[in-house]
N, C-alpha and C. Protein backbone atom coordinates (compact mmCIF):
# COMPACT_ATOMS: atom_id res chain seq x y z
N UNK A 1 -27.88 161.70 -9.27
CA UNK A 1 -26.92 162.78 -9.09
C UNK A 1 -27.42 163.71 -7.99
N UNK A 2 -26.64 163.84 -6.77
CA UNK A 2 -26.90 164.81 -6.18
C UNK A 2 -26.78 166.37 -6.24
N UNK A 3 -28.01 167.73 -5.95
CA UNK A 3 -27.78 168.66 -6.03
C UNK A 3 -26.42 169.68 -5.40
N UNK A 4 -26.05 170.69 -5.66
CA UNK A 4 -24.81 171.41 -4.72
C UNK A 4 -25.58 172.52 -4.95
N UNK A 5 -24.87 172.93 -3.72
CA UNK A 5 -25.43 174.06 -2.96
C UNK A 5 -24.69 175.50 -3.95
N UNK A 6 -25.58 176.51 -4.33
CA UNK A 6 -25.25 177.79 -5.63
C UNK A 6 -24.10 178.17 -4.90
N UNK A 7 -23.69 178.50 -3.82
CA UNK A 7 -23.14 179.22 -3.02
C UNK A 7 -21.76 178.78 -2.74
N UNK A 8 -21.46 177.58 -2.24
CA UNK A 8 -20.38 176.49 -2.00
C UNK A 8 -20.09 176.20 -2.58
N UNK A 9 -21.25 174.98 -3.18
CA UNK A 9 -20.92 173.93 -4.36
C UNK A 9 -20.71 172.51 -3.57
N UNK A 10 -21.07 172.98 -2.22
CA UNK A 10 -20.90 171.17 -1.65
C UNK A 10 -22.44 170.61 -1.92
N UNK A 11 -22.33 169.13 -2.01
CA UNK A 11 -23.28 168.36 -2.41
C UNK A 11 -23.91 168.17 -0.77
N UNK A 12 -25.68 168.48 -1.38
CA UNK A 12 -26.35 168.00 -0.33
C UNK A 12 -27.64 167.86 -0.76
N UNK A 13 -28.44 166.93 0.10
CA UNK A 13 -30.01 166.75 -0.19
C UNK A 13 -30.73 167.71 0.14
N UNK A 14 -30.59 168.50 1.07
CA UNK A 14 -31.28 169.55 1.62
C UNK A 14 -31.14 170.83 1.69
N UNK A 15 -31.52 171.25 0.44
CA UNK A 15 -31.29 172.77 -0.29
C UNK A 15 -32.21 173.40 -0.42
N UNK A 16 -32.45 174.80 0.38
CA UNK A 16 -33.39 176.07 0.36
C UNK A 16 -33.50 176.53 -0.44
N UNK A 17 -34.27 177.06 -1.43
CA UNK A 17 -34.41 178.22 -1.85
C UNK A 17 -34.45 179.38 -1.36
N UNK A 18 -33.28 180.09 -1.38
CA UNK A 18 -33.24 181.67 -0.99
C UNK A 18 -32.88 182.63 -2.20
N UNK A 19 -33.11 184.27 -1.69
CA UNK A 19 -32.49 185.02 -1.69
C UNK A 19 -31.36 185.95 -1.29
N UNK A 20 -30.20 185.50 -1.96
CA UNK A 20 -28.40 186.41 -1.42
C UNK A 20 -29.27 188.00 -0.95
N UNK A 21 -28.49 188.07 0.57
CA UNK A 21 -28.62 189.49 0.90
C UNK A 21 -27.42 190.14 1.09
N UNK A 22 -27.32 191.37 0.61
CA UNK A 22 -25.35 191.73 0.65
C UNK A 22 -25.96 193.06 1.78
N UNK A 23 -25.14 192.66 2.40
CA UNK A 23 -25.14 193.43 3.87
C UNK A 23 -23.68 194.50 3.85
N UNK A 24 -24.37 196.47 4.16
CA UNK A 24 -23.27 197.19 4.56
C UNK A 24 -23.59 197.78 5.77
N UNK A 25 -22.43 197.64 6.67
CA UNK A 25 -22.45 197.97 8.12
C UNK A 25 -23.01 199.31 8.43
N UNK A 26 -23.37 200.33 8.96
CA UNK A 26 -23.55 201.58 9.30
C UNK A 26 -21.84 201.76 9.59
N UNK A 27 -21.87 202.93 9.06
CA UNK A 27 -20.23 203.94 9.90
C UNK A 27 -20.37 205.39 9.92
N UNK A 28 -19.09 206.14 10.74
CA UNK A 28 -19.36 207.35 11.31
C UNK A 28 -19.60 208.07 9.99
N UNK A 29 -19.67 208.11 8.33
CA UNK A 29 -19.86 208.81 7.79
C UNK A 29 -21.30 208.15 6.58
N UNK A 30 -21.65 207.16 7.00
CA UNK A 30 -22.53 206.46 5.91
C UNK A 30 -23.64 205.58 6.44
N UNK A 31 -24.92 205.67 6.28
CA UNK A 31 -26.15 204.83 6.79
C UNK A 31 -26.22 203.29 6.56
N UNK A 32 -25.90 202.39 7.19
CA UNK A 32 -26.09 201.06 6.81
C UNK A 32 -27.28 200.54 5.75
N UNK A 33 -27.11 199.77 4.96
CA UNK A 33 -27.72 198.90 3.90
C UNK A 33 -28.23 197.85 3.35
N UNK A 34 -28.87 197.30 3.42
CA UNK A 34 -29.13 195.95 2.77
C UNK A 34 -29.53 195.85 1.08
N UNK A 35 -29.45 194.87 0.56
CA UNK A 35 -29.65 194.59 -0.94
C UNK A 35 -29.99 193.32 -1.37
N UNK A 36 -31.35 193.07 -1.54
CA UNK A 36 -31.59 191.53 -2.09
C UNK A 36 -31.40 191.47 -3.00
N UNK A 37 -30.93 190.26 -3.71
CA UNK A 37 -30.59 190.09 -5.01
C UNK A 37 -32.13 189.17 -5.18
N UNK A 38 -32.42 189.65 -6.43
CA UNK A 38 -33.98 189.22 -7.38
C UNK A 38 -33.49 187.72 -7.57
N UNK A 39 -32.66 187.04 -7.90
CA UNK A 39 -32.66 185.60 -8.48
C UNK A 39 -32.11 184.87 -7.10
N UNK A 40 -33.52 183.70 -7.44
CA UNK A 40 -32.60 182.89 -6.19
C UNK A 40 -31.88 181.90 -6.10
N UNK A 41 -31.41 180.74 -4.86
CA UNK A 41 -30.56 180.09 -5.65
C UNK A 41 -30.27 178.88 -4.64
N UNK A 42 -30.17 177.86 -4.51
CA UNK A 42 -30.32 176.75 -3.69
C UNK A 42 -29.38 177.16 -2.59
N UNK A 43 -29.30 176.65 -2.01
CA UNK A 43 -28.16 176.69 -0.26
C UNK A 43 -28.41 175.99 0.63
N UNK A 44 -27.08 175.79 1.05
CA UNK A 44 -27.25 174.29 1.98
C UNK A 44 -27.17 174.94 3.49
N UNK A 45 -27.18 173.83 4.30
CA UNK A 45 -27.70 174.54 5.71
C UNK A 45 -26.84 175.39 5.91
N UNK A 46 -25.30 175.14 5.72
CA UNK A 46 -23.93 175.73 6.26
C UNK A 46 -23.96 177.44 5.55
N UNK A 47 -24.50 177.51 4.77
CA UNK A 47 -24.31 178.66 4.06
C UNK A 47 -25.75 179.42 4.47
N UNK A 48 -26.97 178.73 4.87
CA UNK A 48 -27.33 180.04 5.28
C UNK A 48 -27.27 179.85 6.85
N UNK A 49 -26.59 179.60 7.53
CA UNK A 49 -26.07 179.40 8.93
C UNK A 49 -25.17 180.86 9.04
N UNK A 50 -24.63 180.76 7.54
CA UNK A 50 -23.38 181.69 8.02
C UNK A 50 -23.22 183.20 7.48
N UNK A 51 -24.24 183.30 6.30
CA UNK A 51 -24.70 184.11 5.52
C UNK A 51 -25.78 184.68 4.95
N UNK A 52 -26.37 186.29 5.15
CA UNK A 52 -27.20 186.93 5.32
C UNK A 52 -28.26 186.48 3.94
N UNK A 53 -29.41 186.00 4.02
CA UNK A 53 -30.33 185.59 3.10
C UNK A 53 -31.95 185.81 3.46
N UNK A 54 -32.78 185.89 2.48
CA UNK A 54 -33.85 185.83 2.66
C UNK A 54 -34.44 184.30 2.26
N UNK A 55 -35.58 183.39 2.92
CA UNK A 55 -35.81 182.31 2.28
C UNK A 55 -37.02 182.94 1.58
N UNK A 56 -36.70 182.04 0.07
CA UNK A 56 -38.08 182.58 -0.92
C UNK A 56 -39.62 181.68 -0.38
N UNK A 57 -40.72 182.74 -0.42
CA UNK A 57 -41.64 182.01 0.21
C UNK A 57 -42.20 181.09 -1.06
N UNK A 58 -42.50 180.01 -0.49
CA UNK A 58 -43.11 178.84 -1.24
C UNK A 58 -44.43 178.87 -2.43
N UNK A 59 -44.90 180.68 -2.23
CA UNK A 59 -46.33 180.72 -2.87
C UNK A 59 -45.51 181.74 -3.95
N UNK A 60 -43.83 181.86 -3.87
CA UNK A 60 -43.37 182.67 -5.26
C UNK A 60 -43.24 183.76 -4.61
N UNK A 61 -43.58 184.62 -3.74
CA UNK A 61 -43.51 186.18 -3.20
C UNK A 61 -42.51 186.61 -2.09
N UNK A 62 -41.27 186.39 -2.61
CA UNK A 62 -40.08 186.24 -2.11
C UNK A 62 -40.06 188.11 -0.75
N UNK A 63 -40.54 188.17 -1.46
CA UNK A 63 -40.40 189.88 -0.81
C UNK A 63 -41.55 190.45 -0.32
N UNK A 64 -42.78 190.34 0.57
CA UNK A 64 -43.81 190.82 0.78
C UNK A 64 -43.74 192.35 0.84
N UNK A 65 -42.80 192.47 2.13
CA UNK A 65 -42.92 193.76 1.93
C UNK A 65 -41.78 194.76 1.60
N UNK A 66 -41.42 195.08 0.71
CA UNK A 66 -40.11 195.99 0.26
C UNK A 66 -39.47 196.69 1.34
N UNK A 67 -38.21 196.55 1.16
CA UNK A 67 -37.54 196.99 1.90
C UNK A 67 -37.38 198.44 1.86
N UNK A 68 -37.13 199.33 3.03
CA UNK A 68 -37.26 200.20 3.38
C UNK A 68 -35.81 201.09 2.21
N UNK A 69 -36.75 202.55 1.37
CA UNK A 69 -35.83 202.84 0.82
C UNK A 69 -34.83 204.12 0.78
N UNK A 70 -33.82 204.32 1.22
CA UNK A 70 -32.88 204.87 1.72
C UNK A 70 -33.58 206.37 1.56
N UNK A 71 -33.66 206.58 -0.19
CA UNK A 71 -34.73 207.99 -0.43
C UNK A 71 -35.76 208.46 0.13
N UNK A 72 -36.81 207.40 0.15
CA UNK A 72 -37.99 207.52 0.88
C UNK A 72 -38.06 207.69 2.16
N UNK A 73 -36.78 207.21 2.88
CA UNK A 73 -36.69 207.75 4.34
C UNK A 73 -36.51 209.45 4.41
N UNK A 74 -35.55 209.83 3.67
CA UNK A 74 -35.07 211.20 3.36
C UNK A 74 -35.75 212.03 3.44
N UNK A 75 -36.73 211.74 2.38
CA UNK A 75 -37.98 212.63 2.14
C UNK A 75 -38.97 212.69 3.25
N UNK A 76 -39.16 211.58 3.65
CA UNK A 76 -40.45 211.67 5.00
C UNK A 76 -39.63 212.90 6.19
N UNK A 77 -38.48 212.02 6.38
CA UNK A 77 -37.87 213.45 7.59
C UNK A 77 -37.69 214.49 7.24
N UNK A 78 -37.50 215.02 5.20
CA UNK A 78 -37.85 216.32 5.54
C UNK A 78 -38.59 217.02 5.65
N UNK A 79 -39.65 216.54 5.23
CA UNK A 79 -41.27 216.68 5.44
C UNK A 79 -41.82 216.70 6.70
N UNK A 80 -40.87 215.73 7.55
CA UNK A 80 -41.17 216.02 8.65
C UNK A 80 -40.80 217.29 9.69
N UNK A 81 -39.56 217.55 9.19
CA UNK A 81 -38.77 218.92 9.83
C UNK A 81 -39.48 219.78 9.41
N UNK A 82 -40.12 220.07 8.23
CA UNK A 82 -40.83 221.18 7.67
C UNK A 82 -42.26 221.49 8.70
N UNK A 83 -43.21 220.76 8.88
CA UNK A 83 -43.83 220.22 9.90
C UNK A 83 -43.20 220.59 10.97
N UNK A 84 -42.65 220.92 11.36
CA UNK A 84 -42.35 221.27 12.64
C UNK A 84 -41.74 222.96 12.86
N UNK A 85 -40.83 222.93 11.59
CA UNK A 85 -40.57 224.54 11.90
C UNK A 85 -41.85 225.71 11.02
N UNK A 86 -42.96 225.23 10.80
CA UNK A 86 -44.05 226.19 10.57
C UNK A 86 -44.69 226.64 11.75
N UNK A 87 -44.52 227.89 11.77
CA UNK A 87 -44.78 228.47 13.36
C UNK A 87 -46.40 229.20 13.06
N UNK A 88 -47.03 228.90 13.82
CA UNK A 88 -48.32 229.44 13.72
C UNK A 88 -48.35 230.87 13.66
């Protein structure tokens, strides 16, 4: 029996293990986004050809380094503005 791809569902021999990434654009009122989803899930070439994914690394540590987090940006720049308007 051949495997199908989580995503499609077309049958193929040659299926990745990835992670789905759901991608939001930047716009004039909102900061662009990314979001990995924790479970992964086979995919065939066509699907990650065409759709935003991470491949899971082979030693299990799908995510080395965390993605950058929307809050934690927040906070550094205001910390950083603060830093800057302390006037000697």
């Amino acid at each position: 029996m051949e495997r199908v791809c989580e995503n499609c569902a077309r049958e193929d021999e040659e299926l990745v293990l990835v992670n789905r990434v759901y991608v939001v654009p930047e716009s004039w009122d909102t900061a662009g986004s990314s979001t990995r989803m924790p479970d992964a899930e086979l995919w065939c070439f066509s699907c990650r050809s065409l759709y935003p994914h991470e491949p899971v690394d082979p030693d299990g540590d799908a995510d080395p380094e965390p993605a950058p987090d929307a809050d934690a940006d927040a906070d550094a720049d205001a910390s950083a503005d603060a830093l800057e308007t302390d006037e000697p």
